[in-house]
Each structure stands twice: as structure tokens, then as C-alpha cells.
Protein backbone atom coordinates (compact mmCIF):
# COMPACT_ATOMS: atom_id res chain seq x y z
CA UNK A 1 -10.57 -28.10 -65.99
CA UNK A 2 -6.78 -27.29 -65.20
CA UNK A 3 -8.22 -23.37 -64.42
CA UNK A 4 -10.88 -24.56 -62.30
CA UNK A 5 -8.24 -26.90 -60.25
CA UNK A 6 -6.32 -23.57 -60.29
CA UNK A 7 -9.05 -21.47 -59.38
CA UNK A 8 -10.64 -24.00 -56.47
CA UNK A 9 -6.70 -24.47 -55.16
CA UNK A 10 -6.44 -20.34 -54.69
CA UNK A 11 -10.32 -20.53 -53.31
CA UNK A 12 -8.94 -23.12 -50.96
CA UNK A 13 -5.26 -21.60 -49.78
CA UNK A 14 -7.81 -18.15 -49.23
CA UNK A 15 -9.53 -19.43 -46.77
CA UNK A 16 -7.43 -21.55 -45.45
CA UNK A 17 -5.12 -18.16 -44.72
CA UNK A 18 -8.60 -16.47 -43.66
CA UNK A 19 -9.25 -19.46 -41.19
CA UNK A 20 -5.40 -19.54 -40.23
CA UNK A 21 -5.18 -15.89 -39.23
CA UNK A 22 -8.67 -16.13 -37.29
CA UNK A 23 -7.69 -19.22 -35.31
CA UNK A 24 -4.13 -17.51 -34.39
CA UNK A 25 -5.96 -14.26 -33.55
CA UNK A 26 -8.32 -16.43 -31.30
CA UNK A 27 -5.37 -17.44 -29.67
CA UNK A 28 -3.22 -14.54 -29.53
CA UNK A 29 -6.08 -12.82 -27.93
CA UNK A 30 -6.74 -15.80 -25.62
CA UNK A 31 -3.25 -15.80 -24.50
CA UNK A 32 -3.05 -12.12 -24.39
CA UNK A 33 -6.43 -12.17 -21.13
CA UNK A 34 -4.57 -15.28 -20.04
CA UNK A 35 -0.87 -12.94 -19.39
CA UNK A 36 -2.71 -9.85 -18.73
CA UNK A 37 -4.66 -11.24 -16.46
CA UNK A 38 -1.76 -12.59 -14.70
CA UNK A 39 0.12 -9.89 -14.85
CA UNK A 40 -2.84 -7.47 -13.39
CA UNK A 41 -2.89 -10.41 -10.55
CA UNK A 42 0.29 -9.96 -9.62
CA UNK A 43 0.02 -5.86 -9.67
CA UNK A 44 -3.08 -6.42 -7.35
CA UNK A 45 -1.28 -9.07 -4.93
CA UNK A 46 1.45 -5.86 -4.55
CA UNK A 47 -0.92 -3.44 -4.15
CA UNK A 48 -2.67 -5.08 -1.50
CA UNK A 49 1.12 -5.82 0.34
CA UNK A 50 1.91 -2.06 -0.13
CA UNK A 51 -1.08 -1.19 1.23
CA UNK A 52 -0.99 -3.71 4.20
CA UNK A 53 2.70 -2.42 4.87
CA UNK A 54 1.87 1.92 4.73
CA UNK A 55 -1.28 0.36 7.12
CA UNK A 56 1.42 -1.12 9.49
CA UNK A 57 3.89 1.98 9.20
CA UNK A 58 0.78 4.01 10.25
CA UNK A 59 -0.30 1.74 12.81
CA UNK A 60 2.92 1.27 14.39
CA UNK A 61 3.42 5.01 14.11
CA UNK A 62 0.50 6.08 15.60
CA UNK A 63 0.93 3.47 18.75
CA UNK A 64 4.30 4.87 19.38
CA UNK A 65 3.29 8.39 19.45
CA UNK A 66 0.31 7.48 21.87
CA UNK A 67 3.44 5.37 24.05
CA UNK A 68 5.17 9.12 23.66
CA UNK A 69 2.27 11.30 24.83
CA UNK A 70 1.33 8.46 27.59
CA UNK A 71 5.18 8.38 28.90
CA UNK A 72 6.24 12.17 28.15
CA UNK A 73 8.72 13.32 29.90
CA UNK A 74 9.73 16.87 31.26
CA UNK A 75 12.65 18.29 32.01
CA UNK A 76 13.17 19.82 36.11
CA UNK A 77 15.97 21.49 36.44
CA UNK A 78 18.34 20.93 33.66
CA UNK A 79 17.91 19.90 29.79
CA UNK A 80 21.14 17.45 30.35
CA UNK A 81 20.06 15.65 33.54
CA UNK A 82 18.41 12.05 32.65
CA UNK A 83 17.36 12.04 36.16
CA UNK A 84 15.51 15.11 36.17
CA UNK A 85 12.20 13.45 34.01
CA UNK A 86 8.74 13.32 35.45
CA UNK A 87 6.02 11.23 33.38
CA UNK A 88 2.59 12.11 33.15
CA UNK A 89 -0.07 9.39 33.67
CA UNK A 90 -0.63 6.71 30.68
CA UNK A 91 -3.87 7.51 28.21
CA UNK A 92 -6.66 4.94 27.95
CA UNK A 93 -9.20 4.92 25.12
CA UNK A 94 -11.62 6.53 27.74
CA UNK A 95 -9.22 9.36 28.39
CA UNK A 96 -8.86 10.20 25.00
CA UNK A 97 -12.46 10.02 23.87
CA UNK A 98 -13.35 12.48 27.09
CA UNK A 99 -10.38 14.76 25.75
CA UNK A 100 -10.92 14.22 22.44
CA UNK A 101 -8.47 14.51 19.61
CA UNK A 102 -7.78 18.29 19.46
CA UNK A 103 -6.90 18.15 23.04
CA UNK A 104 -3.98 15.13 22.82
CA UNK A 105 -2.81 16.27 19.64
CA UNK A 106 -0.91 19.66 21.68
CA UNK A 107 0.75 17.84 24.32
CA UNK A 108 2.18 15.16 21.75
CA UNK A 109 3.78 18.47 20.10
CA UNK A 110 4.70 19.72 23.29
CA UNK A 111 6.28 16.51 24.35
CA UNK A 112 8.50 16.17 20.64
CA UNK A 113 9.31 19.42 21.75
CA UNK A 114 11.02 18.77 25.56
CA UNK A 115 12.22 15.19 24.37
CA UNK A 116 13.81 17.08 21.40
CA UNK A 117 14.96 19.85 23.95
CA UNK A 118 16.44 17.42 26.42
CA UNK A 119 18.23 14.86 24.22
């Protein structure tokens, strides 16, 4: 009687432990989606502002070079002379998809060039 009490009270604290460690495992793992998921928000919510700000640095980028090519400048008679610029017309969307690409991309390099040259 005394080894069966024995026996049934190590049956019981078993799988009690079995039980125990299943629940906290539930849990854990529970907890575990519950942080990771978090965590893989929050690596998502900067991912999407890093990409929004390279977007803008692009963006911004490629408007001021058009504002370059539209308002290049070329030197006269002397490098130094501030007076001595002449501006070519602006580019419109038209003007650019008549030219195409190829054909804006050279006088942006050759206006870095005399704005380099004549700072």
C-alpha cells in the first residue's frame, strides 16, 4: 500500500514535470513568435524608412542634376569671370523624351565639367 502511494506519487510528480515542461515550452515558444515577430516588425518599419530615404536621395539627386543640365552654364571669355555665363534653355519632359536619355546624359557631363572648370 505504502509502495503503491510511493509509486502513484512518482507517476504523478512525472507527469506533472512532463505537463510542466510542455506548458512552459508552449509558452516560451509563444512568446518567442510574439518578440520575433516584433522585432522582424520593427526591422521591416526601417527597411521601408531606408528605403523611402535612398528613394528621396535619388529623387532629389536626379532633380538637381536635371536643374544643372536645364541652367548650365558656359564660360565666354574667362574661367574666373561670374559674368561671363550663358544658360542654355530649360528641359521639359517633351524635350527629353525627343532627345532621349543617351543624348542629355553628355551635356550633364559636359556641364560638371565647365561648372567644375569655372568655379
Amino acid at each position: 500500500m505504502i509502495f503503491d502511494l510511493f509509486l502513484l506519487l512518482i507517476a504523478d510528480l512525472f507527469f506533472l514535470l512532463i505537463v510542466d515542461v510542455f506548458l512552459l515550452l508552449i509558452v516560451d515558444l509563444f512568446l518567442l513568435l510574439i518578440v520575433d515577430l516584433f522585432f522582424l516588425l520593427l526591422v521591416d518599419v526601417f527597411l521601408l524608412l531606408l528605403a523611402v530615404f535612398l528613394l528621396l536621395i535619388v529623387s532629389l539627386t536626379v532633380v538637381l542634376l536635371l536643374l544643372l543640365v536645364s541652367r548650365r552654364t558656359l564660360c565666354r571669355e574667362s574661367c574666373h569671370s561670374r559674368s561671363s555665363f550663358i544658360r542654355a534653355g530649360p528641359i521639359t519632359i517633351s524635350s527629353f523624351i525627343r532627345a532621349g536619355p543617351i543624348t542629355i546624359f553628355f551635356p550633364l557631363l559636359s556641364s560638371l565639367n565647365d561648372l567644375l572648370q569655372c568655379s
